[in-house]
N, C-alpha and C. Protein backbone atom coordinates (compact mmCIF):
# COMPACT_ATOMS: atom_id res chain seq x y z
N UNK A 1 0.86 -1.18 0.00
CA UNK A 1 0.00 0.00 0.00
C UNK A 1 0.90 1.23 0.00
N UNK A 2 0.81 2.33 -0.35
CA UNK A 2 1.06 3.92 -0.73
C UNK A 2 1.39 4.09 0.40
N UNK A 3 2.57 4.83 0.55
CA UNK A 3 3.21 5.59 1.74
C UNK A 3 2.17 6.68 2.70
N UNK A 4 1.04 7.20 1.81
CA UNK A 4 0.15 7.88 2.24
C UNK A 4 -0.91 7.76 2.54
N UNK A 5 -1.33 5.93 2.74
CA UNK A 5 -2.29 5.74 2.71
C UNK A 5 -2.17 5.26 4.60
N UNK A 6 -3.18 5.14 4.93
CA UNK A 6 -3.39 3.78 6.20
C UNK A 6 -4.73 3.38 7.02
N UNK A 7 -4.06 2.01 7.21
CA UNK A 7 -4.98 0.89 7.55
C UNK A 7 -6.48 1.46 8.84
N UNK A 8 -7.32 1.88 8.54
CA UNK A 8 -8.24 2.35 9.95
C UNK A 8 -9.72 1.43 10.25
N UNK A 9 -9.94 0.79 8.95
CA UNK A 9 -11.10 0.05 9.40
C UNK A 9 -10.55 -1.50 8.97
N UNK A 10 -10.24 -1.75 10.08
CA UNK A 10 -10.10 -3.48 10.18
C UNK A 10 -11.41 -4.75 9.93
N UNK A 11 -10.89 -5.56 9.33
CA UNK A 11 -11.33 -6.55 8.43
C UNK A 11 -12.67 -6.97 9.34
N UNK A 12 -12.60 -7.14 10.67
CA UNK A 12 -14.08 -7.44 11.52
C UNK A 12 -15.17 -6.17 11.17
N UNK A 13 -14.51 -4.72 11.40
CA UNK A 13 -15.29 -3.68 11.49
C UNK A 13 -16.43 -3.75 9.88
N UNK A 14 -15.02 -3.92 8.75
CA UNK A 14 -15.83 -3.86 7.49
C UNK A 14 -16.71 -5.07 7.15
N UNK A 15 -16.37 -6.31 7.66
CA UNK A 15 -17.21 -7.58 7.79
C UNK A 15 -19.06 -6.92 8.15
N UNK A 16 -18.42 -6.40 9.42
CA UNK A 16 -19.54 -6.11 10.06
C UNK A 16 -20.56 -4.83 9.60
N UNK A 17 -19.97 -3.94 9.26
CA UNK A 17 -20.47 -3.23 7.94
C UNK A 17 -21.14 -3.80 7.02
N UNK A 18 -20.75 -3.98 6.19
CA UNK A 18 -21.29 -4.29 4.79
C UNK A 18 -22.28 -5.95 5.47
N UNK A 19 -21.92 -6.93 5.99
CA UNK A 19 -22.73 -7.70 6.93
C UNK A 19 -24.38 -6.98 7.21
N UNK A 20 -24.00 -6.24 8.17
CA UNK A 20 -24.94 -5.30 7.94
C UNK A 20 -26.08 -5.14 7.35
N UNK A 21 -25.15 -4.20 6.01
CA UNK A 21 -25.95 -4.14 4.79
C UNK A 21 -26.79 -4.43 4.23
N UNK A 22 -25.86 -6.00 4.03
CA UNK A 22 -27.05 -7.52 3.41
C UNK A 22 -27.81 -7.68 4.35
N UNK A 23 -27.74 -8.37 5.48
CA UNK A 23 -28.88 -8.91 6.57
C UNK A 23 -30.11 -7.61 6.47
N UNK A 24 -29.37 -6.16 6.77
CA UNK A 24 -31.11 -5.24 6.72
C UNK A 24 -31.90 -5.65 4.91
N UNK A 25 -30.82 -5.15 4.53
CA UNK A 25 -31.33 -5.70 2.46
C UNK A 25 -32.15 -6.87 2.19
N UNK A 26 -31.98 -7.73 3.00
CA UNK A 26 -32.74 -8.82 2.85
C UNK A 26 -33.84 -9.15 4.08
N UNK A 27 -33.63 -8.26 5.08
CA UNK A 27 -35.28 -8.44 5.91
C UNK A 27 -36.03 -7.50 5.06
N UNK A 28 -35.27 -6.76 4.95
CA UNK A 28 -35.87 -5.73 4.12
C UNK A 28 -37.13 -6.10 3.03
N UNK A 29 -36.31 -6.54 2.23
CA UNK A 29 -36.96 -7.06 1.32
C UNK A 29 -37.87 -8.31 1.28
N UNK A 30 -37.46 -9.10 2.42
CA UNK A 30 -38.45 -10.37 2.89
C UNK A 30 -39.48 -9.89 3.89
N UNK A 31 -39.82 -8.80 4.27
CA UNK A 31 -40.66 -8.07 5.29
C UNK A 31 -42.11 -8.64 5.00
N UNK A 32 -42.32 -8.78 4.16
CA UNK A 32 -44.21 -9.12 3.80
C UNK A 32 -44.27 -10.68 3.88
N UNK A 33 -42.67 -11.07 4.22
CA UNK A 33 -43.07 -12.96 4.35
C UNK A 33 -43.17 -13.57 5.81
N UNK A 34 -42.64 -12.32 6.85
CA UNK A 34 -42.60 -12.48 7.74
C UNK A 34 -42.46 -14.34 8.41
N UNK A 35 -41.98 -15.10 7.84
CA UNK A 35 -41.54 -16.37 7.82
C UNK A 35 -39.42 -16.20 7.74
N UNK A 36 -39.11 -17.20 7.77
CA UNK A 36 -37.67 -18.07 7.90
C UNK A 36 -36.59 -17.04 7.39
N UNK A 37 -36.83 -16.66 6.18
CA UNK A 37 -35.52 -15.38 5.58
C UNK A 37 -35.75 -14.41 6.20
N UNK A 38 -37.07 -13.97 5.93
CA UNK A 38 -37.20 -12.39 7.08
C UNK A 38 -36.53 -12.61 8.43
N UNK A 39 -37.07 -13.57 8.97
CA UNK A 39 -36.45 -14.19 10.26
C UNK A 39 -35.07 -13.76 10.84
N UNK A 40 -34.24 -14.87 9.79
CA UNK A 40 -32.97 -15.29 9.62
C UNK A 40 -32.18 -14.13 9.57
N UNK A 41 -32.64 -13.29 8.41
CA UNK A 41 -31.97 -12.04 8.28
C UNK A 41 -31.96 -11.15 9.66
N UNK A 42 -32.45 -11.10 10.19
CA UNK A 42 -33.17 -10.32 11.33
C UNK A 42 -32.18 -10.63 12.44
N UNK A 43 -32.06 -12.18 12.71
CA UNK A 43 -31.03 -12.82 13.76
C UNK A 43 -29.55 -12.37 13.28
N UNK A 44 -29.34 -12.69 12.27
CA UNK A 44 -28.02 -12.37 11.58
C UNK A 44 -27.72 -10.79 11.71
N UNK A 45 -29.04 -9.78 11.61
CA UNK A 45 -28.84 -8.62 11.86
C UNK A 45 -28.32 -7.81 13.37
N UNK A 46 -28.94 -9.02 14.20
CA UNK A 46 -28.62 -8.93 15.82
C UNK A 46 -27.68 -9.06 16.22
N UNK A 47 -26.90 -10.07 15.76
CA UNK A 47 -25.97 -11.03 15.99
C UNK A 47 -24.36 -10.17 15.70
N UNK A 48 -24.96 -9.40 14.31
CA UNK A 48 -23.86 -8.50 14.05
C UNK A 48 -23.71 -7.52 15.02
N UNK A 49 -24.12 -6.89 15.67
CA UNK A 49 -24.45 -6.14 16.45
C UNK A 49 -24.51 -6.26 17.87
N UNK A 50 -24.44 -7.76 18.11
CA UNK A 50 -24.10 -7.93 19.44
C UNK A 50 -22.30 -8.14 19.24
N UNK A 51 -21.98 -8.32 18.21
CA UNK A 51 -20.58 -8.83 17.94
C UNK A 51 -19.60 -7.54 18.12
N UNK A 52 -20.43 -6.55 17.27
CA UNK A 52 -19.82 -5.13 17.00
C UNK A 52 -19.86 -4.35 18.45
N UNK A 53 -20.89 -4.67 19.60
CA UNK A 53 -21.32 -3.81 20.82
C UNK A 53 -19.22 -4.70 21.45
N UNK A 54 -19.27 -5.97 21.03
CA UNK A 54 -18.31 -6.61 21.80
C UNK A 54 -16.95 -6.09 21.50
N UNK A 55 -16.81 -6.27 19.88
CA UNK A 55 -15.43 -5.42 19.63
C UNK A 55 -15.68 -4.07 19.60
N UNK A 56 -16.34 -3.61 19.92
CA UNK A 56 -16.02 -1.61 20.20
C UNK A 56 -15.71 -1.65 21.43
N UNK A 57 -15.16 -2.79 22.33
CA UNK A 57 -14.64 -2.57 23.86
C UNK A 57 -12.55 -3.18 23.49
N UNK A 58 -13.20 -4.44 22.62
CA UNK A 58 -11.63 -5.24 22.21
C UNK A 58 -11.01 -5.04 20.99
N UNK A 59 -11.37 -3.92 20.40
CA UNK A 59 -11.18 -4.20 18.85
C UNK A 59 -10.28 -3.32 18.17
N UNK A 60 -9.76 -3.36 17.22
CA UNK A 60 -8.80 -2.42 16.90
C UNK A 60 -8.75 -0.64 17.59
N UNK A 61 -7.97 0.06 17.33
CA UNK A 61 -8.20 1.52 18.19
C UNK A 61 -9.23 1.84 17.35
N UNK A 62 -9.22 2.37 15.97
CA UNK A 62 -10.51 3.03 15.62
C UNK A 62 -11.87 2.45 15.60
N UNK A 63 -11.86 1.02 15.82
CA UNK A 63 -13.13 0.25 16.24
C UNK A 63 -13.82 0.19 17.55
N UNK A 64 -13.23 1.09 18.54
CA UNK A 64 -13.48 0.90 20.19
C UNK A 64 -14.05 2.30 19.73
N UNK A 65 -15.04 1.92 21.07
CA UNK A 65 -16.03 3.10 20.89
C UNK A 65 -15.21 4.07 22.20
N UNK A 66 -14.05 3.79 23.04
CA UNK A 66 -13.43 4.67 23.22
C UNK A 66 -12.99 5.86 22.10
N UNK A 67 -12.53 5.39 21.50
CA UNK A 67 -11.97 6.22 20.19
C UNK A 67 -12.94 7.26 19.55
N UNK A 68 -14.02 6.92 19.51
CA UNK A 68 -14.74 8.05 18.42
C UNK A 68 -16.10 7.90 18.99
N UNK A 69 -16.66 7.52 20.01
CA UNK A 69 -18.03 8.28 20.53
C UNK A 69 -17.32 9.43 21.54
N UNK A 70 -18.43 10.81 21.04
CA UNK A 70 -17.90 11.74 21.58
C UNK A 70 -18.37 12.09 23.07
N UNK A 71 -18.35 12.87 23.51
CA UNK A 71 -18.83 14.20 24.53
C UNK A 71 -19.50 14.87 24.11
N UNK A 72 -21.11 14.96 24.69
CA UNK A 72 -21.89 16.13 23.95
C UNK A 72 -21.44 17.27 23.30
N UNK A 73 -20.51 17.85 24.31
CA UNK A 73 -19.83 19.05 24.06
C UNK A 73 -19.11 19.14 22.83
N UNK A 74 -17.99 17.82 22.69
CA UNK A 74 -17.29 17.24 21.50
C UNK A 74 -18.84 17.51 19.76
N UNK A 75 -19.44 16.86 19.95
CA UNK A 75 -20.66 16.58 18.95
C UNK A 75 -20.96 17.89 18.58
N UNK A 76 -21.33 18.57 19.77
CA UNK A 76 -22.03 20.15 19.23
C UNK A 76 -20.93 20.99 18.65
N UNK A 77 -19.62 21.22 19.20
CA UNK A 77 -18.56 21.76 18.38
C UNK A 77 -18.58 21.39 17.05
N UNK A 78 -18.21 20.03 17.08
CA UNK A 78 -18.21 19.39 15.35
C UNK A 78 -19.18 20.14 14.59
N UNK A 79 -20.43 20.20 14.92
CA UNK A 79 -21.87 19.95 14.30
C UNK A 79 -21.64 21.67 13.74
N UNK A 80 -21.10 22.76 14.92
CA UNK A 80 -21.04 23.91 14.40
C UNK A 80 -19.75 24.33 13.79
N UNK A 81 -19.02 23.86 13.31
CA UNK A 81 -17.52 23.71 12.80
C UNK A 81 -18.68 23.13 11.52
N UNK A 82 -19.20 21.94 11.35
CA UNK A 82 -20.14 21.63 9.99
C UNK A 82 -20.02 22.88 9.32
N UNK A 83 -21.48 23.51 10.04
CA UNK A 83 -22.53 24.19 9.62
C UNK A 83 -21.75 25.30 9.25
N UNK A 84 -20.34 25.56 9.68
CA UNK A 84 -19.50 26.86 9.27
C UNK A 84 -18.95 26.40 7.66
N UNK A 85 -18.67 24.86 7.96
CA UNK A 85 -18.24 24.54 6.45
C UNK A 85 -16.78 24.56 7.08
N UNK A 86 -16.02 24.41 8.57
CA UNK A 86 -14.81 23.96 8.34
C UNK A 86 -14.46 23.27 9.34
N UNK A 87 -15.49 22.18 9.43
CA UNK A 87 -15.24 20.66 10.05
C UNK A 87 -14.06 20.40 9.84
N UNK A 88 -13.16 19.66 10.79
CA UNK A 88 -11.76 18.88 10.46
C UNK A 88 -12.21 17.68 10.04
N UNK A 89 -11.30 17.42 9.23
CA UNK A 89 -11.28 15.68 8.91
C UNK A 89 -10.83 14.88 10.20
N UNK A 90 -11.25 13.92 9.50
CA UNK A 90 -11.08 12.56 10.82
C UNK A 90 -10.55 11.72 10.51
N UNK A 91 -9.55 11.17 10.80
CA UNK A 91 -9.25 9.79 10.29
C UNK A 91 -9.79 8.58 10.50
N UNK A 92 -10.91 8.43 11.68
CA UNK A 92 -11.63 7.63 12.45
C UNK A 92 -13.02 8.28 12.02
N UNK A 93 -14.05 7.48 12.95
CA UNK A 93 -15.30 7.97 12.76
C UNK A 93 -15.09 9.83 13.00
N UNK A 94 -16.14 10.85 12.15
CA UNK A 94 -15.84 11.82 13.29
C UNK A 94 -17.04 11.94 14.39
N UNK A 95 -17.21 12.92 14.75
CA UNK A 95 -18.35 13.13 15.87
C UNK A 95 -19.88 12.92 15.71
N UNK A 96 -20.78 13.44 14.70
CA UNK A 96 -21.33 13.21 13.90
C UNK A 96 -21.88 11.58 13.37
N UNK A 97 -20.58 11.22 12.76
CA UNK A 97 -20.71 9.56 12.32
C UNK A 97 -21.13 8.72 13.69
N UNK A 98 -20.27 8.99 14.56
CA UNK A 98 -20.07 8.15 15.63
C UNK A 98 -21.80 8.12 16.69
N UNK A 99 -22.25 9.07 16.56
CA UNK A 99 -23.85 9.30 17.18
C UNK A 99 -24.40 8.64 16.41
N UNK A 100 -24.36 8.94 14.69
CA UNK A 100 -25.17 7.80 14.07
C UNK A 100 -24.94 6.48 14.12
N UNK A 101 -23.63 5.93 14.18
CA UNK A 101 -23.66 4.36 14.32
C UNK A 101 -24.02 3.65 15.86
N UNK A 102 -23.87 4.57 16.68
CA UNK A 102 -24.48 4.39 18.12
C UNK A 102 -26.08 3.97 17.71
N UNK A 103 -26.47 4.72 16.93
CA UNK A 103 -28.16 5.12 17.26
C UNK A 103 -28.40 3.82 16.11
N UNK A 104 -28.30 3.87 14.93
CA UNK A 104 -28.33 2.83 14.29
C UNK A 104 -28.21 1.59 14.69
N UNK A 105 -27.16 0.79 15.83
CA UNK A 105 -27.11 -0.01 16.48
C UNK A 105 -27.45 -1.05 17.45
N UNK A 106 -28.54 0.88 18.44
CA UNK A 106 -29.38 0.80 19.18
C UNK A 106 -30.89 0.69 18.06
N UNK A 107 -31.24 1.02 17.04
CA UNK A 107 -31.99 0.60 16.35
C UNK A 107 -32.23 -0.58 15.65
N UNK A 108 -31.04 -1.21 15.60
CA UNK A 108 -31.33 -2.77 15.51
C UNK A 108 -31.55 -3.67 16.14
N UNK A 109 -30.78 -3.20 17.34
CA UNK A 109 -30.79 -4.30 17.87
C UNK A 109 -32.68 -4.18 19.03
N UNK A 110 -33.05 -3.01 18.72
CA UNK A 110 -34.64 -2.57 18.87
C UNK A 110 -35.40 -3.27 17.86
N UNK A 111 -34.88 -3.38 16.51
CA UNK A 111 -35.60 -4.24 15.24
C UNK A 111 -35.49 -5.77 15.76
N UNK A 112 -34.54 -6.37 16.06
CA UNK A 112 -34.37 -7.46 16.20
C UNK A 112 -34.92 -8.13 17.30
N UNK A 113 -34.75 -7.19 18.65
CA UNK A 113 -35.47 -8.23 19.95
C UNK A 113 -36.53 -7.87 19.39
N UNK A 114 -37.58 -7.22 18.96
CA UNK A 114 -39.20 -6.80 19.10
C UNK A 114 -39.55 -7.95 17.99
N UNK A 115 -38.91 -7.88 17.29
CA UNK A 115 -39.08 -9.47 15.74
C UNK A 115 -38.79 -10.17 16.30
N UNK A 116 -37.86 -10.64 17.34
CA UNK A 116 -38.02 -12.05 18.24
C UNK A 116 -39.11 -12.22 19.07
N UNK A 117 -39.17 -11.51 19.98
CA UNK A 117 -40.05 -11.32 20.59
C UNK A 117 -41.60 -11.82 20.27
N UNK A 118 -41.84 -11.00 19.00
CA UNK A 118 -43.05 -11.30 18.66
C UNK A 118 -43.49 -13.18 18.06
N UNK A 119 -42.17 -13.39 17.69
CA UNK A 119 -42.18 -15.18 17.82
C UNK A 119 -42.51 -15.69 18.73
N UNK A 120 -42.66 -15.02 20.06
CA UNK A 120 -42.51 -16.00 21.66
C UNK A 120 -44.31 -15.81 22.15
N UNK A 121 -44.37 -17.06 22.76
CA UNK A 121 -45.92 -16.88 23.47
C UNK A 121 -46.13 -15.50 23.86
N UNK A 122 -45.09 -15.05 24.44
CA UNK A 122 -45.48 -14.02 25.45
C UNK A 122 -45.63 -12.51 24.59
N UNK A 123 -45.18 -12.95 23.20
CA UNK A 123 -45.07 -11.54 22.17
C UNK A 123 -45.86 -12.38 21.17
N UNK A 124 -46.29 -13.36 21.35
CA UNK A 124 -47.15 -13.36 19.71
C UNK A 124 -48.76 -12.23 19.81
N UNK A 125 -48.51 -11.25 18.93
CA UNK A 125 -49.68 -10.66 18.77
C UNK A 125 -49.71 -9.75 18.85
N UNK A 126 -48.87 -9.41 19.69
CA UNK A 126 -48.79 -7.87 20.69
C UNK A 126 -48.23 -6.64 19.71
N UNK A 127 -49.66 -6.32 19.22
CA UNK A 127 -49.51 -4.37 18.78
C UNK A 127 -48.66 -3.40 19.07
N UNK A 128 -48.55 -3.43 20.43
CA UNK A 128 -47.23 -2.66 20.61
C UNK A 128 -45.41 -3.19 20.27
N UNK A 129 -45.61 -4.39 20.38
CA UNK A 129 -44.54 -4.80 19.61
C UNK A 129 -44.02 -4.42 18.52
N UNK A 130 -45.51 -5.09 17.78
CA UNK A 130 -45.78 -4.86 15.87
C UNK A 130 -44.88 -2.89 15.81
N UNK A 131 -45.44 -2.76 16.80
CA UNK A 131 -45.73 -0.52 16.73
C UNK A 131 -44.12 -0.28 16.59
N UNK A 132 -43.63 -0.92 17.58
CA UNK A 132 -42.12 -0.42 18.23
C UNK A 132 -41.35 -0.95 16.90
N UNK A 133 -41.50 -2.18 16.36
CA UNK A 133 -40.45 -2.91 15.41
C UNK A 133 -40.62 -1.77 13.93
N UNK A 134 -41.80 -1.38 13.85
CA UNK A 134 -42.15 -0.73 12.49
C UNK A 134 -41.61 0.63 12.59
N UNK A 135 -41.95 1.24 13.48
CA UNK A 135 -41.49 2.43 13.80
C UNK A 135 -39.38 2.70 13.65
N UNK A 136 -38.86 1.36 14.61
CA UNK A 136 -38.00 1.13 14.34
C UNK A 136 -37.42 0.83 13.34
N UNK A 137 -37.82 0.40 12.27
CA UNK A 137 -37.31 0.19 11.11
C UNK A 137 -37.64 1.91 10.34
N UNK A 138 -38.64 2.20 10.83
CA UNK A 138 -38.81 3.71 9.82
C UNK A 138 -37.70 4.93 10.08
N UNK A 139 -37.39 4.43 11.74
CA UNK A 139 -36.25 5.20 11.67
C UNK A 139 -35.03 5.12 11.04
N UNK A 140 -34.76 3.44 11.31
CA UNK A 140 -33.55 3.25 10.80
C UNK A 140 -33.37 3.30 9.15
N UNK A 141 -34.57 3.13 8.47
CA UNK A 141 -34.36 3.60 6.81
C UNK A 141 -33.86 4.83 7.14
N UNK A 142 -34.41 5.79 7.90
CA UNK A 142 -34.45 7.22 7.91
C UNK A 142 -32.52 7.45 7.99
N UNK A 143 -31.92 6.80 9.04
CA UNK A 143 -31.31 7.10 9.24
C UNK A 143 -29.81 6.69 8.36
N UNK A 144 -30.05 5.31 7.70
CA UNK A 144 -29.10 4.91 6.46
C UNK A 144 -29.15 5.92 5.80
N UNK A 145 -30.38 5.97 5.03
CA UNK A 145 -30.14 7.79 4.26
C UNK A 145 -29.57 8.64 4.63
N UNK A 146 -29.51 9.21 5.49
CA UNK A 146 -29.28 9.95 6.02
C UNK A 146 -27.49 9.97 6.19
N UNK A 147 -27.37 8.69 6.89
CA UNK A 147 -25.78 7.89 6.81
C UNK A 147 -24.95 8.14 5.39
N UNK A 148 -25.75 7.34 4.20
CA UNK A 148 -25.31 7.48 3.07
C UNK A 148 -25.00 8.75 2.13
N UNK A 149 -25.75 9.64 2.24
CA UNK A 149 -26.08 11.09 2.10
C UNK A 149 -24.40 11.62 2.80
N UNK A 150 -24.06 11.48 3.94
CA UNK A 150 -23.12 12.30 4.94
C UNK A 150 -21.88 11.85 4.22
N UNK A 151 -22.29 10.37 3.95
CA UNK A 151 -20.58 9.63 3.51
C UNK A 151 -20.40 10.34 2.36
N UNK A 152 -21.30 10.47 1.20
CA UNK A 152 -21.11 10.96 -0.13
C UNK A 152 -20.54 12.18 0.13
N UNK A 153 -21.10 13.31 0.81
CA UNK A 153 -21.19 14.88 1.42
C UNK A 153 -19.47 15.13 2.06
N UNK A 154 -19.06 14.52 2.53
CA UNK A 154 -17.92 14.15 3.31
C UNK A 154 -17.04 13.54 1.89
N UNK A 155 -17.14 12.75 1.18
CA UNK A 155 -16.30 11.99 0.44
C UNK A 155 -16.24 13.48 -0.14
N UNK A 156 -17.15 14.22 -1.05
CA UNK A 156 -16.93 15.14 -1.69
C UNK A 156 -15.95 16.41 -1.40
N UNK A 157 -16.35 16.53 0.29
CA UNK A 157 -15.80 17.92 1.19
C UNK A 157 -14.09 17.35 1.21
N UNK A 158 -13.81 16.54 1.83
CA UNK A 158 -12.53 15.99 1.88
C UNK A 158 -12.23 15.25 0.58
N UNK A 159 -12.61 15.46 -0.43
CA UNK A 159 -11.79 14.39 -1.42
C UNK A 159 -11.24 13.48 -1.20
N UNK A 160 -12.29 12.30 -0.44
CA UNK A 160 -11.50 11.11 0.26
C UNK A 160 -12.88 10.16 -0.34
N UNK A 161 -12.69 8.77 -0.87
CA UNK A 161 -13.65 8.15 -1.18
C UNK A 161 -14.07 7.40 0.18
N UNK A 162 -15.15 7.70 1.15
CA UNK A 162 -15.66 7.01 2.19
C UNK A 162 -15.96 5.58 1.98
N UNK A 163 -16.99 5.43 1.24
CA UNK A 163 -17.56 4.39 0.40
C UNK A 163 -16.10 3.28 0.23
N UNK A 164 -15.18 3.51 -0.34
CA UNK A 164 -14.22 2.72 -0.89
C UNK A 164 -13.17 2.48 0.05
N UNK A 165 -13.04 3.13 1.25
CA UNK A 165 -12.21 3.32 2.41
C UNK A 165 -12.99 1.79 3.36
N UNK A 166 -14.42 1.62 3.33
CA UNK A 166 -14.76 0.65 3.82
C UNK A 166 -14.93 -0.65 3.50
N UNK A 167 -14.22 -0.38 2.21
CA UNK A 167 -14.45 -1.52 1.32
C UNK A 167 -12.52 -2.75 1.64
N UNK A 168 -11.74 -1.28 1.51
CA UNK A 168 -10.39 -1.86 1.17
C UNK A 168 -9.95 -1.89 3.17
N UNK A 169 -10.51 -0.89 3.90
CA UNK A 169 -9.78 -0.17 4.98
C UNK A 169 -9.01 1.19 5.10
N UNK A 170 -8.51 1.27 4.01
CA UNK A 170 -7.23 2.08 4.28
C UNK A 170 -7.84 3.49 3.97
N UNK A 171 -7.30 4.76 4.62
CA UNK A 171 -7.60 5.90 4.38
C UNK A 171 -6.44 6.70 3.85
N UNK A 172 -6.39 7.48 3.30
CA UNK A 172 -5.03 8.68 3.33
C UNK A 172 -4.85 9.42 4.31
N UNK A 173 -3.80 9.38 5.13
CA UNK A 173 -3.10 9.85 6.30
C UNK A 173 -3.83 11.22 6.52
């Protein structure tokens, strides 16, 4: 690799990423069968996510949620450094990113127990379940967009391909 490049999202983090991806892509899309793939996808969606809650304590430096969940204080600076148009780059998540993959996380793993749940005697049926899982998913579309939108917005502001940084790992210094 390029003298100027380096390694920041390790091979579990991007697993678990793009992992991700597929498992929502395919409840996604199996949602009206509410049977075995919807299911499956759903567990697999949890599962990532209980994995990812585990390595953001053991996992490479920029994968620990030491590293890049901020301080309110930290977030609102960023957010108005944004809105000025002279945000610093990050080599890690920045402040911003790091609230959304928190919240996203906590939104799955909200998609996933309430879809288990509703499998079990004690959740088959239950409306408010149905309420919480749907709602939850409306956010979390809301919020991929939203995700995807920032990476592009960011790839553009820094002339850094986001998208392709999670693909290979490596960033430019």
């Amino acid at each position: 690799m390029s003298m100027g490049k380096v390694r920041v999202w390790d091979r579990p983090v991007r697993i678990f990423h793009w992992g991700l991806v597929a498992s929502l892509t395919a409840a996604y899309l199996t949602s009206e069968d509410a049977e075995s793939p919807h299911q499956w996808a759903g567990y697999l969606a949890l599962a990532l996510v209980a994995f990812r809650v585990v390595w953001g304590f053991v996992g490479s430096p920029h994968a620990r949620f030491a590293d890049f969940v901020p301080r309110p204080a930290t977030l609102v600076d960023y957010v108005g450094q944004l809105a000025r148009g002279r945000e610093p780059r990050h080599l890690g998540h920045n402040p911003a990113a790091a609230v959304m993959i928190v919240f996203l996380m906590a939104m799955v793993a909200t998609i996933g127990t309430t879809g288990w749940l509703m499998t079990t005697d004690w959740g088959w049926g239950s409306e408010i379940l149905e309420e919480v899982h749907v709602t939850a998913v409306d956010l979390t579309l809301g919020a991929i967009a939203l995700h995807v939108a920032a990476a592009i917005f960011e790839s553009v502001r820094h002339r850094e391909n986001l998208i392709l940084s999670m693909l290979t790992g490596y960033k430019r210094r």
